[in-house]
Structures are given as structure tokens and as C-alpha cells.
C-alpha atoms as a PDB file:
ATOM      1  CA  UNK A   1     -21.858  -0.099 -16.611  1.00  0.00           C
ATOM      2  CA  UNK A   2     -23.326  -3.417 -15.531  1.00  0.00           C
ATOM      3  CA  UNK A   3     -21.714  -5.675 -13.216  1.00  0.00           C
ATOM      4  CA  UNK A   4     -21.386  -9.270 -12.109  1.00  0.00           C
ATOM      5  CA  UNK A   5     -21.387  -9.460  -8.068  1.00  0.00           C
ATOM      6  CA  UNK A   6     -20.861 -12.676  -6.087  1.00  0.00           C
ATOM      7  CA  UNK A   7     -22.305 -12.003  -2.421  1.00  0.00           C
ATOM      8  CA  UNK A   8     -21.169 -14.142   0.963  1.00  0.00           C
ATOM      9  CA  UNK A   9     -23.155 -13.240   3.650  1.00  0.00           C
ATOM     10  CA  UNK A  10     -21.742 -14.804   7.000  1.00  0.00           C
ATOM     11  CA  UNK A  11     -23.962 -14.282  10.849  1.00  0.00           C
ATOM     12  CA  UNK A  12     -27.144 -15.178  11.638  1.00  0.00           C
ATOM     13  CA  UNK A  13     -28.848 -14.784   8.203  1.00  0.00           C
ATOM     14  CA  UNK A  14     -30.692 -18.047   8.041  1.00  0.00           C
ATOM     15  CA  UNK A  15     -34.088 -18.653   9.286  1.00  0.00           C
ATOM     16  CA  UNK A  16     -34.792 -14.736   9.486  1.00  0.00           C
ATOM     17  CA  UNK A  17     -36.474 -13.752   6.088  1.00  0.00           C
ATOM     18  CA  UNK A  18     -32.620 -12.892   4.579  1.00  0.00           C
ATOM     19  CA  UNK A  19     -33.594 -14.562   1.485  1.00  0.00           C
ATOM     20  CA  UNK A  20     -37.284 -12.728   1.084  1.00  0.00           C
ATOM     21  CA  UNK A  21     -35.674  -9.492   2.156  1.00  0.00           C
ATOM     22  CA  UNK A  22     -32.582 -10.416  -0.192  1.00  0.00           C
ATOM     23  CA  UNK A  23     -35.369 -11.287  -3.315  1.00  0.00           C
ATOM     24  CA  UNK A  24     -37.619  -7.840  -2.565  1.00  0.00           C
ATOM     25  CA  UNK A  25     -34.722  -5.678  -2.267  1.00  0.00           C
ATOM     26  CA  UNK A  26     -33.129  -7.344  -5.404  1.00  0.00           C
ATOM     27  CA  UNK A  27     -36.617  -7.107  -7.681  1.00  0.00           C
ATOM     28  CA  UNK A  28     -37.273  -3.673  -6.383  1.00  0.00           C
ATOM     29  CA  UNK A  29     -33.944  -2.100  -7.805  1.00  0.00           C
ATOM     30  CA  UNK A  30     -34.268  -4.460 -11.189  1.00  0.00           C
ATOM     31  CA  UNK A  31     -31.308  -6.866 -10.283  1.00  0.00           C
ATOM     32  CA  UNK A  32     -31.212 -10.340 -11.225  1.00  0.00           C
ATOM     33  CA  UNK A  33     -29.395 -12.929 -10.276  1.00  0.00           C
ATOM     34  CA  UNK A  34     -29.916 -15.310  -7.409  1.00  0.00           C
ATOM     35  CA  UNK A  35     -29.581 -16.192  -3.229  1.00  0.00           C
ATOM     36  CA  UNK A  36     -29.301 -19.657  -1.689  1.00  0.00           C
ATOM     37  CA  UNK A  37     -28.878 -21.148   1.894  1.00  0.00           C
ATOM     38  CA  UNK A  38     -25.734 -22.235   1.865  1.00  0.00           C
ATOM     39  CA  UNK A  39     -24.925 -25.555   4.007  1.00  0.00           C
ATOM     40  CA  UNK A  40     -22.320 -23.976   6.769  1.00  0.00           C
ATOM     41  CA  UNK A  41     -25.139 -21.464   7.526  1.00  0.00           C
ATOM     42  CA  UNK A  42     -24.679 -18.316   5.584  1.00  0.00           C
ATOM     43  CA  UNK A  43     -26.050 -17.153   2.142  1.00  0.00           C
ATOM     44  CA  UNK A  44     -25.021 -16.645  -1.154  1.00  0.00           C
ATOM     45  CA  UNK A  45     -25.794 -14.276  -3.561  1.00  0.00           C
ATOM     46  CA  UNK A  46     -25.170 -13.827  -7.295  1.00  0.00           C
ATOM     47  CA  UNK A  47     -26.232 -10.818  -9.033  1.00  0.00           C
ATOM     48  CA  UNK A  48     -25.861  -8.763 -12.274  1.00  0.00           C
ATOM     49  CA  UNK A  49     -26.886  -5.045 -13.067  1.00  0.00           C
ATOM     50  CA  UNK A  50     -25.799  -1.130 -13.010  1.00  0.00           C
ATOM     51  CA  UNK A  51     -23.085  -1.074 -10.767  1.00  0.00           C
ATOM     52  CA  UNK A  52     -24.531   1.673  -9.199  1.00  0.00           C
ATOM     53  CA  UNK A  53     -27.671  -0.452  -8.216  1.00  0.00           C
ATOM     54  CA  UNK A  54     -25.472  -2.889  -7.242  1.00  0.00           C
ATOM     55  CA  UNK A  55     -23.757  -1.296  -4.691  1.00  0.00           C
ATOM     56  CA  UNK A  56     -26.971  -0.010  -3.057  1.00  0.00           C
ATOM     57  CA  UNK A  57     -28.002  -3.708  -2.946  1.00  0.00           C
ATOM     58  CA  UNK A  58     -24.925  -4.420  -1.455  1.00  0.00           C
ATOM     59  CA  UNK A  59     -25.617  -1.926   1.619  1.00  0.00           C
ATOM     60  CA  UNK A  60     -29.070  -3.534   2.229  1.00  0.00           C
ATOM     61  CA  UNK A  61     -27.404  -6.653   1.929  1.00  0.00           C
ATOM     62  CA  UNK A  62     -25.443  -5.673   5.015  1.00  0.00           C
ATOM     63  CA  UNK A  63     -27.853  -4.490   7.085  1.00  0.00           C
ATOM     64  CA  UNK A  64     -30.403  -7.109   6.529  1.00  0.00           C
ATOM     65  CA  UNK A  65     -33.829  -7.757   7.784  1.00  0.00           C
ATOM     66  CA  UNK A  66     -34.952  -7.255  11.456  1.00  0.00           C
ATOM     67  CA  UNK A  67     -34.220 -10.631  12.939  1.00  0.00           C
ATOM     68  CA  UNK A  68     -30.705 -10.846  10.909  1.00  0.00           C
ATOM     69  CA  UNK A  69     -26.863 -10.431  12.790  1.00  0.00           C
ATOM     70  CA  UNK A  70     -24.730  -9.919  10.147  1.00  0.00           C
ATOM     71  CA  UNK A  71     -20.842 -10.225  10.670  1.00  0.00           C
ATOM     72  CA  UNK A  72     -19.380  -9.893   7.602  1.00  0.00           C
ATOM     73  CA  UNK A  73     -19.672  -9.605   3.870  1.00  0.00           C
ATOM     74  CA  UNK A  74     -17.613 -10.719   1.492  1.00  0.00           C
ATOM     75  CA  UNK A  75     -18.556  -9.013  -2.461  1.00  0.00           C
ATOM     76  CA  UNK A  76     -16.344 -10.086  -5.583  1.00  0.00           C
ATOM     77  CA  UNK A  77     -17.015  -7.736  -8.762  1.00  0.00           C
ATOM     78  CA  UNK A  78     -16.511  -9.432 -12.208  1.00  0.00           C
ATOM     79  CA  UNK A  79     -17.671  -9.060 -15.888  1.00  0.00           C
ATOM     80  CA  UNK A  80     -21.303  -9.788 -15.781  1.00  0.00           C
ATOM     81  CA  UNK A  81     -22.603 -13.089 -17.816  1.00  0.00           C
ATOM     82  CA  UNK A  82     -25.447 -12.686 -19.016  1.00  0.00           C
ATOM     83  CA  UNK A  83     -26.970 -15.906 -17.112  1.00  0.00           C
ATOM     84  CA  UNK A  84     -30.133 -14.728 -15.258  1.00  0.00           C
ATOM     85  CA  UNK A  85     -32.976 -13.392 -16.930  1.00  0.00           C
ATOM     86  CA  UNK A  86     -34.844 -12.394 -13.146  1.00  0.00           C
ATOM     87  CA  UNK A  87     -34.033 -12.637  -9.518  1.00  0.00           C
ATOM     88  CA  UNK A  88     -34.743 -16.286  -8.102  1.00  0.00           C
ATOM     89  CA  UNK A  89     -34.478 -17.667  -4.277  1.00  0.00           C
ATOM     90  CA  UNK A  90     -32.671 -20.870  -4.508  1.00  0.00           C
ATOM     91  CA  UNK A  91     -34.409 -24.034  -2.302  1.00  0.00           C
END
């Protein structure tokens, strides 16, 4: 069953490669959807695919690349919309 997830990422997950590792991780296990910087300093994700998938992207997600401090992470599941066609890093 395919899924719609919406991603907050709050700690130190700017200016540490959380986007790359967010984009590798994502293309890897055939997820699209998209991650931004977000202005109050944490990162959000949108993503659609096998729920299954999904939830092992949300585990990397909270563990993050070497340089990251994560504190928390907020995931809201939802119908997925059909909107992204790959995985994109927003600028």
C-alpha cells in the first residue's frame, strides 16, 4: 500500500549533508517526493511510496548523517497524491 508522508526534522540538520543523505537514502529505496531547508532551521520532507519503504526511510531519517543532532521527528501519514514523479532537493 503506498503512502503519503510529510517529514519535520527539528536539531542540527542544516549545513551537515541532511539533504544529500535525505536525497540518496530516498532514491536508493525508490521514494519520491521532496526535502527543503526550512527557514527556522530544520527540514522538511514530503514523500510518497510502499509504506513499508517508507518507514525504513523514516528510521534513516532519524538517525541522519554523521555531522547531524537530531531531536525530534515529527511524520504525518496521509493518502498519497500522486504529485512527484522523482525525489528532488528543494533550494
Amino acid at each position: 500500500m503506498n503512502v503519503n508522508a510529510r517529514i519535520h526534522v527539528d536539531g542540527l540538520v542544516q549545513g551537515v549533508n541532511y539533504r544529500s543523505f535525505t536525497f540518496s537514502n530516498a532514491r536508493e529505496l525508490g521514494i519520491v517526493g521532496s526535502v527543503e531547508n526550512l527557514p527556522d532551521g530544520t527540514v522538511g520532507i514530503e514523500c510518497e511510496g510502499e509504506k513499508k519503504l517508507i518507514e525504513q526511510f523514516v528510521a534513516l531519517c532519524k538517525r541522519g548523517p554523521s555531522g547531524a543532532l537530531i531531536r525530534k521527528v515529527d511524520v504525518a501519514y496521509g493518502k498519497p497524491r500522486g504529485k512527484f514523479k522523482n525525489f528532488s532537493v528543494k533550494f
